[in-house]
Every structure is written in C-alpha cells, then in structure tokens.
Protein backbone atom coordinates (compact mmCIF):
# COMPACT_ATOMS: atom_id res chain seq x y z
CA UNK A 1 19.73 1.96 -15.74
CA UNK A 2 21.77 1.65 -12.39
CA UNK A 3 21.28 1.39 -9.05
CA UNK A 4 23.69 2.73 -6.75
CA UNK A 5 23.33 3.07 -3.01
CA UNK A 6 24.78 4.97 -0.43
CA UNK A 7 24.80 5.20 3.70
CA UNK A 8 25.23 8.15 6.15
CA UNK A 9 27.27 7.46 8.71
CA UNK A 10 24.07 7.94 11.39
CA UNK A 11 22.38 5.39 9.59
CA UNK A 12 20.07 7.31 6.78
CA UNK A 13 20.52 5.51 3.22
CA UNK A 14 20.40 7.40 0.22
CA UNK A 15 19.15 5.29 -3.31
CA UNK A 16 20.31 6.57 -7.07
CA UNK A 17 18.11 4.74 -9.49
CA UNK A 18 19.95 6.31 -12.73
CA UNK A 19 17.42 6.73 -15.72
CA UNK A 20 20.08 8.73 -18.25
CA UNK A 21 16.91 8.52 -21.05
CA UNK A 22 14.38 10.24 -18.49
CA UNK A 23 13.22 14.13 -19.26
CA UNK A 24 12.45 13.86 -15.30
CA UNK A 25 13.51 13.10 -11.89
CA UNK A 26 12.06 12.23 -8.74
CA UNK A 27 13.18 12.74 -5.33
CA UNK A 28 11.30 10.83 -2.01
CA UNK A 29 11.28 10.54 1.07
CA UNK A 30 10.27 7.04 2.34
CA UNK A 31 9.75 6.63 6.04
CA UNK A 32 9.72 3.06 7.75
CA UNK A 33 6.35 4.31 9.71
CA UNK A 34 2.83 3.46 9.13
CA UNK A 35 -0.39 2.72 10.89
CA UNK A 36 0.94 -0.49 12.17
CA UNK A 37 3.11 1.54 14.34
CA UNK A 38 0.73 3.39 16.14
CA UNK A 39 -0.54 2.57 19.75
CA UNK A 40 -4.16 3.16 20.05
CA UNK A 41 -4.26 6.52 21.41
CA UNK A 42 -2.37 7.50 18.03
CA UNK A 43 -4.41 5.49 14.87
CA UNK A 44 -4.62 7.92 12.42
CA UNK A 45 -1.85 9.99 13.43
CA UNK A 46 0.82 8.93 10.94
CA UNK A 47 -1.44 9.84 7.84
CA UNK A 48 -2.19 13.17 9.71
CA UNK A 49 1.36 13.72 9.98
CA UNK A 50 1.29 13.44 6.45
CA UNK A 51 -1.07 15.41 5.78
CA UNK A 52 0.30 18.11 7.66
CA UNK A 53 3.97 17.99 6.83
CA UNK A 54 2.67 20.08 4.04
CA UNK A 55 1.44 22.79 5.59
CA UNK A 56 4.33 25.42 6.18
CA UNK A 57 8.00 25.45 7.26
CA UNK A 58 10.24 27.52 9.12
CA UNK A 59 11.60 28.40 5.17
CA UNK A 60 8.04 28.04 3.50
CA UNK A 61 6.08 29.48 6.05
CA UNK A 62 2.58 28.12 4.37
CA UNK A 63 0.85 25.52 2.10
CA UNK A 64 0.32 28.23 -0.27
CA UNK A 65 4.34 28.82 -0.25
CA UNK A 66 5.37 25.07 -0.94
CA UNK A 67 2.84 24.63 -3.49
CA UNK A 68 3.51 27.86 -5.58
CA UNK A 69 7.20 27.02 -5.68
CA UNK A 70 6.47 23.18 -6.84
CA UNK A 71 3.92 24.58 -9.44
CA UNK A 72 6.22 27.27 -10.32
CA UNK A 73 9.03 24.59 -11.26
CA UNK A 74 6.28 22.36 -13.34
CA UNK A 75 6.35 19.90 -10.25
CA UNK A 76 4.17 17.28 -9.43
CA UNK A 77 4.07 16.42 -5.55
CA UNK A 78 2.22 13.95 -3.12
CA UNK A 79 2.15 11.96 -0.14
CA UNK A 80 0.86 8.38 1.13
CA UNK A 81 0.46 6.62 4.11
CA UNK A 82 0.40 2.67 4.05
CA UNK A 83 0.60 0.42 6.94
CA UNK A 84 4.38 0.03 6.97
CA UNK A 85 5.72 3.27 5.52
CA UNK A 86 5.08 6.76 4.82
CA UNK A 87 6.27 8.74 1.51
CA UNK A 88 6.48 12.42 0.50
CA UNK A 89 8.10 13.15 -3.17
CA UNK A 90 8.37 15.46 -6.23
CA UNK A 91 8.81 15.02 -9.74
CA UNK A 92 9.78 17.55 -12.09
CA UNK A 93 12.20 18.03 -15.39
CA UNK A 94 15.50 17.24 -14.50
CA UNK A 95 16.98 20.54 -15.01
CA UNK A 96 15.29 20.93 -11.15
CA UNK A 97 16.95 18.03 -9.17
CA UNK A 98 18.37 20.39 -6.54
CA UNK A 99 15.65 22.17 -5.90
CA UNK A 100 12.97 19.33 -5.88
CA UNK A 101 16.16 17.87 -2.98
CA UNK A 102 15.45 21.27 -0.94
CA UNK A 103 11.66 21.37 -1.03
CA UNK A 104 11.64 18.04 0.27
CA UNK A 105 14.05 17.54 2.33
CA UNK A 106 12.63 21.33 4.00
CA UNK A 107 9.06 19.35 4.49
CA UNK A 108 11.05 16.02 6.06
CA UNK A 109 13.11 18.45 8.40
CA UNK A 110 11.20 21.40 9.19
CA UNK A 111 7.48 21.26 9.45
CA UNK A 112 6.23 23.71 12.10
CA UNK A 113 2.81 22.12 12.17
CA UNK A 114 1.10 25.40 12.72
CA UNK A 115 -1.77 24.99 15.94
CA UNK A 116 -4.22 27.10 13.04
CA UNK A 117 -3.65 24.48 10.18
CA UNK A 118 -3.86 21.21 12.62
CA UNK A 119 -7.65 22.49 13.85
CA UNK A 120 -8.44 23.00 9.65
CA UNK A 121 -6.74 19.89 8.79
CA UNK A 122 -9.14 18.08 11.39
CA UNK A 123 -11.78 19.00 9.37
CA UNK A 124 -10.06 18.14 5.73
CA UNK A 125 -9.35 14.45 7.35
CA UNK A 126 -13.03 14.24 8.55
CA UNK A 127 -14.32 14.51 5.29
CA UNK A 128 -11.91 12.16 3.88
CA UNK A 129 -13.37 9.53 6.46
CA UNK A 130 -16.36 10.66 5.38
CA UNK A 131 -15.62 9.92 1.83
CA UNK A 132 -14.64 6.42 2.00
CA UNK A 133 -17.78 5.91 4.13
CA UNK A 134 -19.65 6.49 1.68
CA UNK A 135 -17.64 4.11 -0.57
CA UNK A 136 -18.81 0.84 0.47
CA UNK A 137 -16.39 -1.22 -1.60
CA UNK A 138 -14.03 0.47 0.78
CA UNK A 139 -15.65 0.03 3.37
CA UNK A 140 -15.92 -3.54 3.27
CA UNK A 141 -12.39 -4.18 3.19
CA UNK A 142 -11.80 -2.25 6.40
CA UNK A 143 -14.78 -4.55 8.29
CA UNK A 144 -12.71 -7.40 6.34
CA UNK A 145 -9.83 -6.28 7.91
CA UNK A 146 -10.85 -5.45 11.55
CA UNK A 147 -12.29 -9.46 11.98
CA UNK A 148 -9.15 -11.11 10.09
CA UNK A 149 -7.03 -8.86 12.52
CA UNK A 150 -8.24 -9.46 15.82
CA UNK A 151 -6.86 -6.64 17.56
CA UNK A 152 -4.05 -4.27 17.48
CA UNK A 153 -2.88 -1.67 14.67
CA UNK A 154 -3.37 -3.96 11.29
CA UNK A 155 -7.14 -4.38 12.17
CA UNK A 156 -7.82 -0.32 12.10
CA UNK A 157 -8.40 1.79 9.14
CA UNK A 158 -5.26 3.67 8.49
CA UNK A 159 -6.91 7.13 8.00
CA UNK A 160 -8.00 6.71 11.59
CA UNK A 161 -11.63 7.55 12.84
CA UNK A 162 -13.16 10.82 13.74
CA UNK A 163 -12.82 10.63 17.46
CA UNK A 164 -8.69 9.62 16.98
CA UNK A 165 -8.28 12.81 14.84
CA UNK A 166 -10.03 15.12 16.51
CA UNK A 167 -8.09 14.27 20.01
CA UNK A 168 -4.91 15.11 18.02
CA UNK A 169 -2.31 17.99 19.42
CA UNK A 170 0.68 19.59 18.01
CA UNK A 171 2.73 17.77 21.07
CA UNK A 172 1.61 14.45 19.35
CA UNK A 173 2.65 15.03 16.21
CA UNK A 174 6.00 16.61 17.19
CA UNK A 175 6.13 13.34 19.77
CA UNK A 176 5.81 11.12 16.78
CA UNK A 177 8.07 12.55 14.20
CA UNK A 178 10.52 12.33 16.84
CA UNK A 179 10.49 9.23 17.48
CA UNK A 180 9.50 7.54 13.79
CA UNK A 181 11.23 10.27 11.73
CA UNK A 182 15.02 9.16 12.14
CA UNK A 183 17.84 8.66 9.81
CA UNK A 184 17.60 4.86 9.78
CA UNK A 185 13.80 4.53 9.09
CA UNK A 186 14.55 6.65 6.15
CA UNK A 187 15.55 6.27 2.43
CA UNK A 188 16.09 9.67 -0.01
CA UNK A 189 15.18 8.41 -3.25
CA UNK A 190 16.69 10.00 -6.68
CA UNK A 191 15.28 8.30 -9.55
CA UNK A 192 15.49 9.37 -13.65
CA UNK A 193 18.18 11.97 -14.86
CA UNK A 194 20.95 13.93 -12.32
CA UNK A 195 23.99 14.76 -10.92
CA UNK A 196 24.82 12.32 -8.19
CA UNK A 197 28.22 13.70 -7.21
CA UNK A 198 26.11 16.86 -6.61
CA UNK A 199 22.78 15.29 -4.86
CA UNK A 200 24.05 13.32 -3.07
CA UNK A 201 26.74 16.11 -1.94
CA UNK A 202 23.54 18.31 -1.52
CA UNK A 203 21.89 15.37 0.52
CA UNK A 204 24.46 14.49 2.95
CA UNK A 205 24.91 18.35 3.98
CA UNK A 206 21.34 18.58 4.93
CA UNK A 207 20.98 14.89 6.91
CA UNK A 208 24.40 13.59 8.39
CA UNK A 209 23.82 16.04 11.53
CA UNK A 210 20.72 14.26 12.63
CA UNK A 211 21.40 12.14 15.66
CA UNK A 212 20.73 8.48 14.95
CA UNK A 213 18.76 6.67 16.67
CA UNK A 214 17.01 2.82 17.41
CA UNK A 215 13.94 2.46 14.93
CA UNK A 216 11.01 0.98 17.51
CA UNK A 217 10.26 -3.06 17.26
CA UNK A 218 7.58 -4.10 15.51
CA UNK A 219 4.75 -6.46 17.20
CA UNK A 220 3.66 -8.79 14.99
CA UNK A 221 -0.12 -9.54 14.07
CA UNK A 222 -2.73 -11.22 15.56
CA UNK A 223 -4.31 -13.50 12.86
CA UNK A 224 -6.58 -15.85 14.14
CA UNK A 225 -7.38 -19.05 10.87
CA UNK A 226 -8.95 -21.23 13.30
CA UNK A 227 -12.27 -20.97 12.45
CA UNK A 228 -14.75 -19.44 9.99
CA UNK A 229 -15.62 -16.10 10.82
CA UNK A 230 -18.42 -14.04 8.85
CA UNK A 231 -19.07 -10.35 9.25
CA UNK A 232 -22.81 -8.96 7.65
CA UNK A 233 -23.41 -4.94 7.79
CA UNK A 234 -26.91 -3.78 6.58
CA UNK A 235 -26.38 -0.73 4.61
CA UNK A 236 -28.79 1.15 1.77
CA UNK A 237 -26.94 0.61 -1.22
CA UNK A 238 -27.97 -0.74 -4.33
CA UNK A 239 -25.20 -3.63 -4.75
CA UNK A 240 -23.90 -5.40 -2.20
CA UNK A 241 -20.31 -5.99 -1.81
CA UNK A 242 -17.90 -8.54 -0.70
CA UNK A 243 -14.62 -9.83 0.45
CA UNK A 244 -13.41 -13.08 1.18
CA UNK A 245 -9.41 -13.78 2.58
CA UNK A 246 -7.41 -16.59 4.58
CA UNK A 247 -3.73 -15.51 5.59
CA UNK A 248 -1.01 -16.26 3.35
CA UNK A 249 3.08 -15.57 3.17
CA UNK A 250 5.30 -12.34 4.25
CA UNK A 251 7.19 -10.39 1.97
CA UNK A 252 9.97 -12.67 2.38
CA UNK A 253 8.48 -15.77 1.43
CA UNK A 254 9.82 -17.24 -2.12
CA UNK A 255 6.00 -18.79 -2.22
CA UNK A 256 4.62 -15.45 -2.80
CA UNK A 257 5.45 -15.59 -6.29
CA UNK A 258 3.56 -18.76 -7.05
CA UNK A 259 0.41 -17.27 -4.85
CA UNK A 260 0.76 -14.30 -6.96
CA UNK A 261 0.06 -16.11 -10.02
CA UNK A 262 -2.74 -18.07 -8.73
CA UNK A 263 -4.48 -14.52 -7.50
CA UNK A 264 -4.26 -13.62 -11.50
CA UNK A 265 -5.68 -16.76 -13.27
CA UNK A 266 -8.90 -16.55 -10.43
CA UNK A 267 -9.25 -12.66 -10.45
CA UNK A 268 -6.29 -10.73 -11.98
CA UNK A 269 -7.77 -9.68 -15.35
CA UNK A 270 -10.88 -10.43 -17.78
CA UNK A 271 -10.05 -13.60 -18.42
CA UNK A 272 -9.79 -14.99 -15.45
CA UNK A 273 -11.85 -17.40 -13.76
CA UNK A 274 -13.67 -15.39 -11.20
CA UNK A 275 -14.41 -12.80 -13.74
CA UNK A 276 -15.67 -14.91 -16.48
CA UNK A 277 -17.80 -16.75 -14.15
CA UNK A 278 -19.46 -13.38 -12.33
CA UNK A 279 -19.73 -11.16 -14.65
CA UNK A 280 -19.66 -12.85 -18.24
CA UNK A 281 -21.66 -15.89 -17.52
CA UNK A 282 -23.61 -14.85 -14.64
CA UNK A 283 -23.41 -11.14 -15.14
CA UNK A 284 -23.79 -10.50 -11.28
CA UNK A 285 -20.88 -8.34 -11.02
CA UNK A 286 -19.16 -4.98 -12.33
CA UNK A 287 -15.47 -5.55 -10.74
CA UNK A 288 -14.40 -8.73 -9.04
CA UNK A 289 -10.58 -9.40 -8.03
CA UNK A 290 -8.71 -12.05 -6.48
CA UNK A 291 -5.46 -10.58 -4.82
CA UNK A 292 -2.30 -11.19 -2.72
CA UNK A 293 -1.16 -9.08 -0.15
CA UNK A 294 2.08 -9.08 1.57
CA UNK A 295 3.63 -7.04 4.74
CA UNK A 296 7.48 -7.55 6.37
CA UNK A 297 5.83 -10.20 8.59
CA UNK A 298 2.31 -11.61 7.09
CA UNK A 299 0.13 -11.60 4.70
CA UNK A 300 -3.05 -12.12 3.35
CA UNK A 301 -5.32 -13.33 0.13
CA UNK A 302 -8.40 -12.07 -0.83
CA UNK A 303 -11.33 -12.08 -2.99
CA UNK A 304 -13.46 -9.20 -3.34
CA UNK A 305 -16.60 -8.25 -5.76
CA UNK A 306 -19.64 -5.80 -5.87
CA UNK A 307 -22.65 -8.12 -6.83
CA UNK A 308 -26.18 -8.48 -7.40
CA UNK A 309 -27.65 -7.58 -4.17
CA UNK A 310 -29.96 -10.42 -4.41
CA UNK A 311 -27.97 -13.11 -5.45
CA UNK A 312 -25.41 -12.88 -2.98
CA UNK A 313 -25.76 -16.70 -1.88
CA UNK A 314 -25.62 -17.15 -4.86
CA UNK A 315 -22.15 -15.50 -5.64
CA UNK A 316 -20.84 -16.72 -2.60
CA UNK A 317 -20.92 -20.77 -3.36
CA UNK A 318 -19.68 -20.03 -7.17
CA UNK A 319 -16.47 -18.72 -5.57
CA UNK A 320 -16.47 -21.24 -2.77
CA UNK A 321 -16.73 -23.90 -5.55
CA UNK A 322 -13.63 -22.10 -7.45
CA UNK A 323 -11.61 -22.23 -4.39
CA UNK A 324 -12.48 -26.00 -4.18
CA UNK A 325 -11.65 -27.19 -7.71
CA UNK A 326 -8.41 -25.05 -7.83
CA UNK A 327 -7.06 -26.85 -4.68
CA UNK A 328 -8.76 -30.22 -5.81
CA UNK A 329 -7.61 -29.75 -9.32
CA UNK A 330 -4.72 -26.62 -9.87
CA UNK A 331 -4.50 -24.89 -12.86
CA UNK A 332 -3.96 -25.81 -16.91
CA UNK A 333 -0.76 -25.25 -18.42
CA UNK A 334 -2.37 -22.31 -21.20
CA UNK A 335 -3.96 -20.43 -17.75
CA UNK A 336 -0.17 -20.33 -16.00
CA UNK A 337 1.68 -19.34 -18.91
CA UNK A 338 -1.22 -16.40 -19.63
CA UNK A 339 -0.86 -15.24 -15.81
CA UNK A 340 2.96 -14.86 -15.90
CA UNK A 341 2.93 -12.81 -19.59
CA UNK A 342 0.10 -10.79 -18.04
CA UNK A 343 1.79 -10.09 -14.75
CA UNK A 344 5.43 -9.54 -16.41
CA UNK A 345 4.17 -7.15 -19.32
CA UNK A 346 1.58 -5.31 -16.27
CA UNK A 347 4.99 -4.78 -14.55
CA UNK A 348 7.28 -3.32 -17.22
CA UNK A 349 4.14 -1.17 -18.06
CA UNK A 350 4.29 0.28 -15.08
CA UNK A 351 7.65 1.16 -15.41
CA UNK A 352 7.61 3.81 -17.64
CA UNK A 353 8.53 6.61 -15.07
CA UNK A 354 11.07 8.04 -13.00
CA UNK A 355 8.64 8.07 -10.07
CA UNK A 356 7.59 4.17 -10.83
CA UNK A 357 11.03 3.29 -10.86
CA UNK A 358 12.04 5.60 -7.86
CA UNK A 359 8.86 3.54 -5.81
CA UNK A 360 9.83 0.53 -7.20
CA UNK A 361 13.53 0.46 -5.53
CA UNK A 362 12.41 2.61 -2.87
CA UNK A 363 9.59 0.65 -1.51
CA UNK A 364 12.17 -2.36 -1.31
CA UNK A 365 14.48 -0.24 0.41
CA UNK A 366 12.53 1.00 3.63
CA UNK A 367 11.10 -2.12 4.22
CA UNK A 368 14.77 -3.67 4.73
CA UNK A 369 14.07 -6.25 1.70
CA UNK A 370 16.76 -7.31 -0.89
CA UNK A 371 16.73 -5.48 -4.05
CA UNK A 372 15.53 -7.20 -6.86
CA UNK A 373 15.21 -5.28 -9.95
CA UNK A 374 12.79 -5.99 -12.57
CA UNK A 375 14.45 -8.45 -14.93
CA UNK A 376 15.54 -10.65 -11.59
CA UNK A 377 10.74 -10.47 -10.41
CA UNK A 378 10.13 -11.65 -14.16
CA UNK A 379 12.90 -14.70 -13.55
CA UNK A 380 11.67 -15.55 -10.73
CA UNK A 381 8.08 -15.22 -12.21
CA UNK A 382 8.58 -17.73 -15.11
CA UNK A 383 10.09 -20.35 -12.75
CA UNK A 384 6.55 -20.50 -11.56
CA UNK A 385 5.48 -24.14 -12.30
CA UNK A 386 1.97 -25.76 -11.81
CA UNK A 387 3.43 -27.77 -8.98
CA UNK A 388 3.57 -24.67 -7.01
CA UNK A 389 0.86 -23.23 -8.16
CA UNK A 390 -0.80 -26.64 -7.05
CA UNK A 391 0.94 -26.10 -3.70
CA UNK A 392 0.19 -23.08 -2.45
CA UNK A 393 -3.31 -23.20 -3.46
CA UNK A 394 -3.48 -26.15 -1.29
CA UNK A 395 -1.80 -24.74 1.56
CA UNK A 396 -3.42 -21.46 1.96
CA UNK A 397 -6.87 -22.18 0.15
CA UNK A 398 -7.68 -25.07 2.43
CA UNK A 399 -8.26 -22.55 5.30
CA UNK A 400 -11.15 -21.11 6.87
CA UNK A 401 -12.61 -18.14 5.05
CA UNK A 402 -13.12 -15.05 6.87
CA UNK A 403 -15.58 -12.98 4.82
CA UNK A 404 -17.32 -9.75 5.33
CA UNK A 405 -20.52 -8.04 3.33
CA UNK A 406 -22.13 -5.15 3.10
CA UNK A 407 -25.96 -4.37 1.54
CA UNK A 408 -29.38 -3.99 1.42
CA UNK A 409 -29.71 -7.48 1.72
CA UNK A 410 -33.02 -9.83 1.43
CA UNK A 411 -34.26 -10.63 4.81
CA UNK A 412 -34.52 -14.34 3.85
CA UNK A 413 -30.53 -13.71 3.17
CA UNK A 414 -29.79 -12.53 6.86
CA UNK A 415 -31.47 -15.49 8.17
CA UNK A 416 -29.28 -17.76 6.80
C-alpha cells in the first residue's frame, strides 16, 4: 500500500491510497462541511444538500440518469452527512476509475438542484425524520445531545427538523455550496487499483479552474460540566432507553487513545463490564455500549443502553457504581491487554476494502489531522498502559453526568 498526496495550486488536495491487490477502486469527495457549520436558519441544510446533489446535472439531467450509469458500470454509490464533513463516492471494478472520477466529480460541480426535485425531496427528508422518531434509541441520543450542548449547531440533530426543511429554497442551497463547497474544504479520494498519472491528470483538468477561496471559522462548542443535568421524555415504548456522557478530549489529544480503551473494557464488546453486568447477570438489557467520541475541537464519552423499563433505577446506579470503581480502582492487566487485541484486530477487519481504506485516509484528510496509517493507531494503541488508563478515567469520569431517558416509565420512577 502507499499513500501519496497531491495539492492544486487553488488549494484542493487530491489523496492516492494505492491498493495494487484490490479488484476495486473508490473515488470521494470529502467536504470540510457539516451541521456544525450551519447558522440556525440553515440546520438541516447540509444533509439536504446531500441529498440533493444527486438529483440531476447539467450532463445527467436526472436521478434516474446518474443512477442507471453507476448501476450500468456495477457501481456502488452513497452519501453522508456528519457534523464536520460531508462525503459523496463510488466504488466499482477498477477497470472504471475514470468514469467513477466523472460521475462524481459531475455531482460535486454541477448539480442544478431542480425547484421540482427540492419540493419531492422535502417530503423524502420528512419521512426520514420521521423514521428516526420512531427509533427511540436514536432519539435519545439527540435529547442527550441538545442538553450536553447548550446551544448552537452541535446540540441539533443533523438531519434537521421538519419546519428547517420545509423553509428550504434553491437560493439556499446554491448560497451554501458556494460558500462551503471550495477547493480547500475538499479532498478527491482514489483508493484500491489505478492509474494515477492518468487520475490525477483527469482530476486536475476538471478542479484547478475553481477560484479558491477562505474556508469559514469554526465557533467552538458550548459544553457546560458544571453541574448534573438530567433530561426524562415520557414516550409509549416498551423499553426504555438511555444515555449517559461527560466531555472528554478533541481529535488531537494523544489521551484519546487511552480513553478509547477504557470505552472497550466498560462497553466495547461482550465481555466487557457493562455488558456482563446488564445483560448477562442482570439480563436488563439487549445492547449496551460505552463509547468515545471525538470532533477537531471536543469531545465527548458516553454510555448508552435499552433496558428494562422498570428497572431503570435500577440500571442507572449499577453503571454509576462502574464509573466509581474504575476511577477508584482502574483496570486489571488481562482486561487492557483484551481491549487493545480487540480494538487492533476490529480495525484491520475493517480494512478489507478500497472504500474503508479510501475513508480511513480521507476522513483524516478533511479534517486537517496528521496521517497516521494503520500500523502507526495499533503502536500507539499498545503503548496504552494502566497508568493512563487510570488517568483518564480519573480525569474525565470524575465529572458530572449529563444523562437523558426515554420510556414508559413507572410513575413512582418520575417522582424521583
């Protein structure tokens, strides 16, 4: 494998992740743009962009046009919207590199947003909402979200809400590509088997004419750890469901690797503590996770489960009690070693793809981080020692909990 990495003069940075094994490639699009960057007058727009770069160009006048020619070439294609950055990508046999470069680049470039398609996509988008609605281990983690946030982008669903969407014109998308959409919020991503001399010949010719342009500052989040906050929705479902978080380290932080392996011996996979304890000794619980979640300027941990409905007190001081004896006492020696092997062999696992790899890099990329390719994570993984496992557990553990539920909870429950 190599890595090779190229800039256009106006700013726009092209990444080669060579796979010479691979039977495919992948090309993306990443775009330094999420929800976090929307005022808001705008949340939601930046996955409705998405959503609608898809639907014709001046060369593929239609959906139905763009998808025919993918499917006609074998193709796989997608998009995603995060909070930081948006993607759009293809993945076919590698005999179709230059054309996979044209279809997307064509969707990046030219999207004509057709007034018809914006008033149907309203109505796709609505449903989505409506989907994760009805999803309430979803929705739990977006009430999570909007108290650890106070205010501001980061505390808003990225899909956006119905009223946002609807109020949505053609000007505003065409407003916000123009200003989000430039050559040095963007990575082209080639990733498995190709020609670089030609891609990246094919590559240049269609981007080194944009005008560059200042990416918009960033305004960092609101987190308030100052107190305990607690968030309770009444909802008529049969489980109830949880999350529990306290902020934690950016992207940046070297600590992030020793947080990460204290989120996988409390909830990263059947043996750990949180899951042995809810659902094989208790059997409360179906799922239950611990996790660690990091942006270019914060982060967060949280715990999260779906749970007997009544025995949420219950549930809640067993994992209180957790988070107390792991800051009290850390972690064993046989639960840090497990937690690295299971995190190292989940990564390499996931690996096994031109688009993984082509993410992997990619992701990096946009969000202005240093590279660091696999073999350099697992290093830094297995210099994990209990000492800063110890650490970190006491530094960002010891916090006040914000936590948010949802259920059909016992009214003795809500008096509490």
């Amino acid at each position: 494998m190599k890595i090779q990495k190229k800039t256009l003069p106006n700013g726009l940075r092209v990444l080669f992740v060579s796979l010479p094994e691979s039977p495919t490639v992948t090309v993306q699009i990443l775009v330094r743009t999420g929800s976090r960057d929307e005022k808001e007058r705008e949340h939601g727009i930046s996955h409705f962009l998405e959503h609608m770069c898809f639907k014709g160009t001046k060369v593929r006048p239609s959906a139905l046009h763009i998808s025919k020619e993918l499917e006609g070439l074998g193709a796989q294609s997608n998009a995603f919207t995060s909070y930081e950055y948006t993607g759009y990508y293809a993945k076919s046999q590698a005999s179709h590199a230059l054309l996979l470069v044209d279809i997307i680049s064509d969707i990046y470039l030219n999207s004509t947003f057709p007034e018809s398609e914006i008033q149907k996509e309203k109505g796709v988008v609505i449903e989505e909402i409506n989907m994760y609605k009805d999803r309430p281990d979803h929705e739990v983690h977006e009430d999570w979200r909007r108290i650890f946030f106070e205010q501001g982008p980061l505390s808003r669903p990225i899909i956006g809400t119905k009223e946002s969407v609807t109020s949505f014109s053609r000007k505003d998308l065409l407003l916000y590509q123009k200003k989000h959409y430039i050559p040095k919020n963007t990575v082209v991503v080639v990733s498995g088997t190709f020609d670089e001399n030609k891609i990246y010949k094919e590559i240049k010719s269609r981007f080194e004419n944009i005008d560059s342009k200042t990416p918009a500052k960033r305004v960092r989040p609101k987190i308030s750890s100052s107190t305990i906050r607690n968030f309770v929705k009444e909802k008529k479902t049969d489980q109830a469901h949880l999350v529990i978080g306290v902020p934690a380290y950016d992207s940046f932080k070297p600590e992030k690797y020793a947080l990460a392996v204290l989120s996988t011996i409390l909830g990263g996979g059947m043996s750990s503590r949180l899951f042995q304890l809810l659902r094989e000794e208790m059997g409360v619980a179906y799922y239950v996770y611990a996790h660690s979640s990091y942006l270019t300027d914060h982060g967060y941990f949280e715990i999260g489960a779906g749970v007997d409905k009544n025995r949420v007190q219950e549930v809640l001081e067993v994992i209180k009690k957790e988070i107390a004896s792991v800051v009290e006492n850390g972690v064993t020696d046989e639960e840090l070693h497990r937690a690295k092997e299971y995190m190292i062999g989940s990564m390499y696992l996931d690996l096994e793809s031109s688009d993984a790899f082509g993410a992997y890099y990619g992701m990096q990329e946009v969000l202005g981080r240093p590279i660091e390719s696999p073999k350099e994570k697992e290093k830094l993984l297995r210099k994990v020692s209990l000492s800063d496992v110890s650490r970190v557990a006491k530094k960002i553990l010891s916090q006040p909990l914000t936590t948010a539920l949802i259920g059909d909870f016992p009214k003795d429950f809500l008096k509490k």
